[in-house]
Protein backbone atom coordinates (compact mmCIF):
# COMPACT_ATOMS: atom_id res chain seq x y z
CA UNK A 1 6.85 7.88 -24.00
CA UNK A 2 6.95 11.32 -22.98
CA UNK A 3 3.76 12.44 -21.27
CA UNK A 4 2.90 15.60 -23.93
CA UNK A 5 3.66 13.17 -26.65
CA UNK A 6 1.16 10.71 -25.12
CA UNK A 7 -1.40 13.64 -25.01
CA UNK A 8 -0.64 14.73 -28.31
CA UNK A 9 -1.04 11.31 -30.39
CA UNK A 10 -4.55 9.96 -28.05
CA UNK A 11 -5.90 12.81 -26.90
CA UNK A 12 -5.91 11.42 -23.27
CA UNK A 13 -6.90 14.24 -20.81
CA UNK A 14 -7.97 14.05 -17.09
CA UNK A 15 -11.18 12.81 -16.28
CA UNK A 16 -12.35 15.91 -16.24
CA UNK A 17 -6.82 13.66 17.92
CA UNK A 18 -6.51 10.86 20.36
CA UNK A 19 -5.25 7.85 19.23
CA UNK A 20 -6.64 4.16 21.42
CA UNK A 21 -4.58 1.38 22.10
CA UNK A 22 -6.20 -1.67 21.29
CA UNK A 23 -6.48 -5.37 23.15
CA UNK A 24 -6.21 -9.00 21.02
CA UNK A 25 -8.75 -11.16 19.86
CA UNK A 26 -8.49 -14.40 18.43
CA UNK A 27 -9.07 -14.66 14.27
CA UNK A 28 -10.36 -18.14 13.27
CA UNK A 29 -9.49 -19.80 9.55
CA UNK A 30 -9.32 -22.84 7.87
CA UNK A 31 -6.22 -23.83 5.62
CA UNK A 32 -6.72 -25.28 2.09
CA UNK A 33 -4.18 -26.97 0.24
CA UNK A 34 -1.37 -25.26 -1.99
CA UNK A 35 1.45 -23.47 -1.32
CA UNK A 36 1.77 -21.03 1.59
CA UNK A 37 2.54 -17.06 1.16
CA UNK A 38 5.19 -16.00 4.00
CA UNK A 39 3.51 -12.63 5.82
CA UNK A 40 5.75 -11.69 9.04
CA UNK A 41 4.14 -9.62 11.85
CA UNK A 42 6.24 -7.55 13.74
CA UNK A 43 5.22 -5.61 16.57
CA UNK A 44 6.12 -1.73 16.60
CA UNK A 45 3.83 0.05 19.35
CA UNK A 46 5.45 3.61 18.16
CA UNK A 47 7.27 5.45 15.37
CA UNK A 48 10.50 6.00 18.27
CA UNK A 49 11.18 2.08 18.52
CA UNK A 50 14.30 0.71 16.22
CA UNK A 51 12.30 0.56 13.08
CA UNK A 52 15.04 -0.58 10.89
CA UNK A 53 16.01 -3.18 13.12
CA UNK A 54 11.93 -3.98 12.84
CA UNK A 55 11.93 -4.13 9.38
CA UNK A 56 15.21 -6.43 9.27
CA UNK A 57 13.87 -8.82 10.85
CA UNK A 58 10.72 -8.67 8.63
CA UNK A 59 13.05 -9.40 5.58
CA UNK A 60 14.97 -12.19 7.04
CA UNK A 61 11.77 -13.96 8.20
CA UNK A 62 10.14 -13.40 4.87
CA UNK A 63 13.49 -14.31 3.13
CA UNK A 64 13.74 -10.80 0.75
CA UNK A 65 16.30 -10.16 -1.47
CA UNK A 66 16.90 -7.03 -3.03
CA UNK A 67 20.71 -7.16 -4.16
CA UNK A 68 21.16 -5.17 -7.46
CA UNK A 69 17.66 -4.60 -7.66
CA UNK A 70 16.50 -1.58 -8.87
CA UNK A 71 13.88 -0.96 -6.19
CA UNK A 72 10.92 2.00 -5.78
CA UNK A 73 8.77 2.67 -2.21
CA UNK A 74 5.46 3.57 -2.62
CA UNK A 75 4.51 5.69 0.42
CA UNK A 76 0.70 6.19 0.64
CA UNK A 77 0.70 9.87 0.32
CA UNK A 78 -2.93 11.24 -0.10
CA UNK A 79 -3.32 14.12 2.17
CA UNK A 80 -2.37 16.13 4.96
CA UNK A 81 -4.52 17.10 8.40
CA UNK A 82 -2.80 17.29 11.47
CA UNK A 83 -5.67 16.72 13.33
CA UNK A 84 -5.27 12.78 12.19
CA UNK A 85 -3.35 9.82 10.50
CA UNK A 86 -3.69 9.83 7.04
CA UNK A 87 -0.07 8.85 5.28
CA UNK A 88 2.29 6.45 5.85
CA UNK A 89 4.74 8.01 8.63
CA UNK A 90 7.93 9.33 7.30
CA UNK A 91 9.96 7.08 10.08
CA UNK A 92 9.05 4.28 8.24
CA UNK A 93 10.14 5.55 4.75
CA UNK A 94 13.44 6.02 6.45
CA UNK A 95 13.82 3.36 7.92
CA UNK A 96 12.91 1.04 4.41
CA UNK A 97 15.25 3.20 2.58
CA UNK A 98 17.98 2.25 4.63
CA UNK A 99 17.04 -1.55 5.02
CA UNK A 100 16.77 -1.62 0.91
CA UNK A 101 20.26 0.05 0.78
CA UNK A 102 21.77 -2.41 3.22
CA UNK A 103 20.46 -5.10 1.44
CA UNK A 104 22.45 -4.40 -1.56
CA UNK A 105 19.68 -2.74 -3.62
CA UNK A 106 21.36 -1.04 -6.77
CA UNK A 107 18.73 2.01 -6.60
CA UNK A 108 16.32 2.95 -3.87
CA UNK A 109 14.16 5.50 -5.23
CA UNK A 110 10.85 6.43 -3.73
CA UNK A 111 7.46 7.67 -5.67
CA UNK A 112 3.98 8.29 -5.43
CA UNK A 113 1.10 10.09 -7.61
CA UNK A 114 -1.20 11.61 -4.76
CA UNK A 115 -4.82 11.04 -5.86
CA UNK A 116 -6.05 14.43 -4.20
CA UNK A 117 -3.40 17.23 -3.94
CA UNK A 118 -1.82 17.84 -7.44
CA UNK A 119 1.60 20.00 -5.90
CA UNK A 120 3.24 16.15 -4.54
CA UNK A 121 6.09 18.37 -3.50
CA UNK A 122 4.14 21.02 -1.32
CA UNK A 123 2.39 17.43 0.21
CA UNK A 124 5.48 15.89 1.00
CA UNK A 125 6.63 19.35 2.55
CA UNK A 126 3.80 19.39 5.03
CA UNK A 127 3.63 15.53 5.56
CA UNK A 128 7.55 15.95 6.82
CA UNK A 129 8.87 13.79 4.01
CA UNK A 130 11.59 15.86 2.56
CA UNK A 131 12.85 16.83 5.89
CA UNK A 132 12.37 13.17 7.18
CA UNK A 133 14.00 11.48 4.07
CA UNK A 134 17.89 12.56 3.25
CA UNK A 135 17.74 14.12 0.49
CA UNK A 136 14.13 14.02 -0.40
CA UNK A 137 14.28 15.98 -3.64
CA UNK A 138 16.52 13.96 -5.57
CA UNK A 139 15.37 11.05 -4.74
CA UNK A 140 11.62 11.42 -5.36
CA UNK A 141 9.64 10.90 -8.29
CA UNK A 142 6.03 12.41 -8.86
CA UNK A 143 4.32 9.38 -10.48
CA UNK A 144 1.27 11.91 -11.80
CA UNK A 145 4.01 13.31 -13.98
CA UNK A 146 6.32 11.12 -15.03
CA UNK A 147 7.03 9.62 -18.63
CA UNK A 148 4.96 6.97 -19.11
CA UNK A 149 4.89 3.53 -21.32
CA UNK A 150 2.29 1.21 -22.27
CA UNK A 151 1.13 -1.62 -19.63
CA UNK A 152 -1.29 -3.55 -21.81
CA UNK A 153 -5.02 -4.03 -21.18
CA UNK A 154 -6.67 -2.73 -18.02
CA UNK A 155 -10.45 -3.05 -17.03
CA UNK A 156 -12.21 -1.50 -19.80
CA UNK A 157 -9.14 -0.02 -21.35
CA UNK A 158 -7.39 -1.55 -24.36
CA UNK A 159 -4.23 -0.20 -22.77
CA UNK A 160 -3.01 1.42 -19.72
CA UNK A 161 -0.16 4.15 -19.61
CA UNK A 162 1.99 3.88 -16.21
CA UNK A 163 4.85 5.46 -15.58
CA UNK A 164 8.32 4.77 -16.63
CA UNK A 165 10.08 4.37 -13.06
CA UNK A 166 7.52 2.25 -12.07
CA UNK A 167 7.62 -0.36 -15.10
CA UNK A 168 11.25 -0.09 -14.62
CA UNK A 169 11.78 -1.14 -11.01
CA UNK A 170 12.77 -4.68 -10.31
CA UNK A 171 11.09 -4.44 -6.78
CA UNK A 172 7.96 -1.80 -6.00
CA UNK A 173 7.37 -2.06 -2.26
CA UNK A 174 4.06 -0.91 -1.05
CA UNK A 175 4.94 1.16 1.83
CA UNK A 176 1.14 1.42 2.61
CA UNK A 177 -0.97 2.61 5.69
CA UNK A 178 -3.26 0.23 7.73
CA UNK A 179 -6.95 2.05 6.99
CA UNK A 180 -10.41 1.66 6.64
CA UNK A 181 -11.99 2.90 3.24
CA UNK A 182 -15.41 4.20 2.67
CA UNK A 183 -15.88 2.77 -0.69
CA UNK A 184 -14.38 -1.08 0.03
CA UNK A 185 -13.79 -1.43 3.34
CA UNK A 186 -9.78 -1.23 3.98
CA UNK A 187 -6.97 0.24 2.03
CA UNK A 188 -3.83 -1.50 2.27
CA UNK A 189 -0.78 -2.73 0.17
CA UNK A 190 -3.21 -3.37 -2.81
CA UNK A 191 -4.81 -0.66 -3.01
CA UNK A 192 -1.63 1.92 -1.91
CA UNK A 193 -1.01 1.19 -5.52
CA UNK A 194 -3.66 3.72 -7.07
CA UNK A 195 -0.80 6.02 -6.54
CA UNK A 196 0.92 4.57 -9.43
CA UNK A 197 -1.58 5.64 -12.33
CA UNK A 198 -0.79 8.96 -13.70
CA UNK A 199 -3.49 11.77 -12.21
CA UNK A 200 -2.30 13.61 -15.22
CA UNK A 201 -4.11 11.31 -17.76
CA UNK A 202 -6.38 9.37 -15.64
CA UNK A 203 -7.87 12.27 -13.55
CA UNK A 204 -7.91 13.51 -10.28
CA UNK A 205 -8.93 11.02 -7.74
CA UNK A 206 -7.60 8.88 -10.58
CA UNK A 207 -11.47 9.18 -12.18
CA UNK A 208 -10.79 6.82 -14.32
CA UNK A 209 -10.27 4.00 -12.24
CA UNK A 210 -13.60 4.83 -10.12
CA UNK A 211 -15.43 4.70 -13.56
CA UNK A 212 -13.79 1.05 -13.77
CA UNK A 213 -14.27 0.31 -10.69
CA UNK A 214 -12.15 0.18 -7.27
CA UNK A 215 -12.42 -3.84 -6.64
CA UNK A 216 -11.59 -4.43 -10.22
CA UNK A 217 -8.91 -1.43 -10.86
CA UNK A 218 -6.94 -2.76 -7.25
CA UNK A 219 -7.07 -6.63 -8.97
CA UNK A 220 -5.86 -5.21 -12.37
CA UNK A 221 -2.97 -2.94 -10.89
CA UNK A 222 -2.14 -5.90 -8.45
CA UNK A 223 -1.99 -8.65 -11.46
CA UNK A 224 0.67 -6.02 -12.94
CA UNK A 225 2.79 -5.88 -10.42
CA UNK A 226 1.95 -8.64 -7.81
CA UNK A 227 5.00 -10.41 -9.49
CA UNK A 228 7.49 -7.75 -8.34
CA UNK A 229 6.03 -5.87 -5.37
CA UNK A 230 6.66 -6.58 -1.58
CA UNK A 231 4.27 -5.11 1.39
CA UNK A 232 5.09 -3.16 4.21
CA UNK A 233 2.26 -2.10 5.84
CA UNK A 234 2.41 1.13 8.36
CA UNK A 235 -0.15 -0.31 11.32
CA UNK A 236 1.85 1.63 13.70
CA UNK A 237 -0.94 4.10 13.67
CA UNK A 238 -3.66 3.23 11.80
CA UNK A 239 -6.82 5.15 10.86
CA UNK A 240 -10.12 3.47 11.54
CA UNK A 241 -13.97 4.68 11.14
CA UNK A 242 -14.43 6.71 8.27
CA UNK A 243 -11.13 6.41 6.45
CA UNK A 244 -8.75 6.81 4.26
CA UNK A 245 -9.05 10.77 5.24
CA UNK A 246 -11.45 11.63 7.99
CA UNK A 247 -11.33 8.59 10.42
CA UNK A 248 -9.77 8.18 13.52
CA UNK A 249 -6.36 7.72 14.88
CA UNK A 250 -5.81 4.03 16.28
CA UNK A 251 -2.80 2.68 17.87
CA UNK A 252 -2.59 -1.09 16.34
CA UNK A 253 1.44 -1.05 17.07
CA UNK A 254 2.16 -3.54 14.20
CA UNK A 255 4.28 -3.96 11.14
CA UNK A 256 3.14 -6.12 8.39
CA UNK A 257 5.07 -7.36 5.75
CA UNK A 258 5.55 -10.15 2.69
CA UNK A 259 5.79 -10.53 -0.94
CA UNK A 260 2.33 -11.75 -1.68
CA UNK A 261 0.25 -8.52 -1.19
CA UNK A 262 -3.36 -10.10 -1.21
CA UNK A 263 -1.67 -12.77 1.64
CA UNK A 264 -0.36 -9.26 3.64
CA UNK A 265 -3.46 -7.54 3.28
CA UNK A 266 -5.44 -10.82 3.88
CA UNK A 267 -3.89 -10.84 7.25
CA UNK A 268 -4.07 -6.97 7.87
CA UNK A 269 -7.63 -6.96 7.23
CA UNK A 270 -7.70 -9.74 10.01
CA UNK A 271 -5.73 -8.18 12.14
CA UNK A 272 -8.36 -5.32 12.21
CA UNK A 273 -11.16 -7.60 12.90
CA UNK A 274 -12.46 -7.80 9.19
CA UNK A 275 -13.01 -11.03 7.29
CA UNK A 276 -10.75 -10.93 4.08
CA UNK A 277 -13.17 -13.07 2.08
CA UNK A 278 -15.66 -10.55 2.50
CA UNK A 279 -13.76 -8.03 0.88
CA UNK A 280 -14.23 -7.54 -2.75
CA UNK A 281 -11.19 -6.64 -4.33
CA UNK A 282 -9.62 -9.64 -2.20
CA UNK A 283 -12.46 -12.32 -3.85
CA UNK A 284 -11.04 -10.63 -7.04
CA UNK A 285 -7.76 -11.55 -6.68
CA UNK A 286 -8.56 -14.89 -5.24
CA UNK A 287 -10.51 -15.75 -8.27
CA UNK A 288 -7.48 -14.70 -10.39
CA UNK A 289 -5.53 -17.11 -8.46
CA UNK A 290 -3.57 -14.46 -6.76
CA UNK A 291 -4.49 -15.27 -3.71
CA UNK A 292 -5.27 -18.42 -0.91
CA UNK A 293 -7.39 -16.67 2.07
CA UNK A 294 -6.41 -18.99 4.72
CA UNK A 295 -3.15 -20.59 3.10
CA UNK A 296 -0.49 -18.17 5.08
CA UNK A 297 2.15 -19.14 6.91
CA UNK A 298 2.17 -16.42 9.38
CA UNK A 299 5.76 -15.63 11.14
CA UNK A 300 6.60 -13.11 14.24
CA UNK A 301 3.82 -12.03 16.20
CA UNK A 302 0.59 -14.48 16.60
CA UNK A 303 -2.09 -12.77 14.98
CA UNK A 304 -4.26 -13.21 17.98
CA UNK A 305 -1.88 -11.11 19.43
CA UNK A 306 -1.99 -8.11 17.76
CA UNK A 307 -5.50 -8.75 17.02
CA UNK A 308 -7.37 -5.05 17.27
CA UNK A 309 -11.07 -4.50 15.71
CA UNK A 310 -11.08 -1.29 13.80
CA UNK A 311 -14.10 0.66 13.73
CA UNK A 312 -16.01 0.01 10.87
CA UNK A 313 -18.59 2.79 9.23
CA UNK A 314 -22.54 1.36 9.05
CA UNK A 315 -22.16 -0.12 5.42
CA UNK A 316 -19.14 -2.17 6.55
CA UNK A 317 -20.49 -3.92 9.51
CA UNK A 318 -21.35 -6.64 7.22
CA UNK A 319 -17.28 -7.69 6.90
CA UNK A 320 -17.09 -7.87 10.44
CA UNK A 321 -15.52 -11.30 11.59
């Protein structure tokens, strides 16, 4: 459905630098019964190492496959300061472009609907993307704007509109940044998909979904795609404190990826010292079945390895493992 068509037969409008490096520290867990997600941990301590050869050995201990796929990254593109870390880093896009092209991908196209800055293009100019990415422009779609198709029930809508390349995709990868979040704690692969739903119906921060509500909106969006996504999750530099925009930089040097997103960011929130079952959207999906807390099998780096408490604001202590 064409987006003016769409607002033309509901009426839908919009709702109206120093970065740390950081020491281990053991996580603990229990393991219940049922079958294990894979979540690989690779360790990356800058955006100069071989990130493609990082990321290949991601997929081949996680066992992707993405030949003939039609497959869409989903960069977590929000804002821009240059005083801080805010989006996933434009070596990393590169570098999962090429690894989805050498692994016999039929279409690697990359999109995103920036919750904040309505000009995606004039973002992705200042963020380095379309320098960063070979030809940037032609392969980028701006999710806030593109033709969009029924997704069935969402929240406390009878239907949701999302857009066309996104429904379309065989494989959406979450190409998400390792954050805190003022409103629920972290933002990681789950959550990097807010960037799907239109800002052109839905509002700018996606209103819509904050009416919802975040926990809920991030279990809805992930029981639409969960079956077809995959996680990569920028930890290179990650933001901590007040995040996802004004926190602080912090070196966690890691790469996280898998195909079950709650398991990935189950094990990124542990990796940044906060207890996954204290996070609401991640009790969400667990309820939905979507996702076993402490049923991972973790490859590459031990996590009490890479372990690295982020700074949490005062409401958050509380998740604190």
């Amino acid at each position: 459905m064409k987006r003016r068509r769409f607002l033309q037969s509901t009426g839908a409008a919009a709702m109206g630098v120093g970065i740390v490096a950081c020491n281990s520290r053991k996580a603990v867990s229990t393991t219940p019964p049922g079958p294990k997600p894979v979540v690989s941990i690779l360790r990356a301590r800058s955006y100069s190492d071989e990130l493609l050869d990082v990321l290949r050995r991601g997929a081949e201990q996680c066992g992707l496959d993405a030949r003939g796929k039609r497959v869409l990254l989903k960069p977590n593109l929000v804002e821009f300061d240059s005083a801080t870390t805010i989006n996933t880093n434009v070596a990393l896009i590169a570098a999962a472009f090429e690894l989805f092209r050498g692994l016999g991908a039929a279409e690697v196209r990359i999109g995103e609907g920036p919750g904040h800055r309505r000009d995606s293009l004039y973002l992705a100019e200042v963020a380095g993307y379309r320098k960063g990415v070979e030809r940037f422009d032609t392969r980028f779609v701006d999710l806030n704007r593109d033709d969009v198709a029924p997704a069935g029930p969402f929240g406390s809508l009878e239907n949701i509109y999302l857009p066309a390349t996104v429904l379309g995709a065989d494989l959406v990868v979450s190409l998400a940044k390792m954050k805190t979040h003022h409103w629920v704690g972290a933002t990681l692969s789950m959550k990097n998909f807010f960037g799907v739903v239109p800002g052109s119906l839905y509002g700018w921060p996606k209103n819509q979904l904050h009416q919802i509500g975040i926990p809920r909106s991030i279990a809805e969006l992930h029981r639409i795609f969960g079956r077809k996504s995959f996680g990569i999750v920028d930890g290179v530099v990650g933001m901590q404190g007040n995040g996802p925009i004004r926190g602080t930089p912090l070196n966690a040097g890691v790469i996280v990826m898998g195909a079950d997103l709650a398991a990935v960011d189950a094990t990124c929130c542990r990796i940044m010292g906060i207890d996954p079952q204290k996070v609401d959207y991640l009790q969400l999906a667990a309820s939905a079945g979507s996702l076993n807390a402490d049923s991972i099998e973790q490859r590459g780096e031990r996590l009490d390895a890479v372990r690295c408490n982020f700074d949490l604001i005062p409401q958050f202590q509380n998740l604190r493992i």
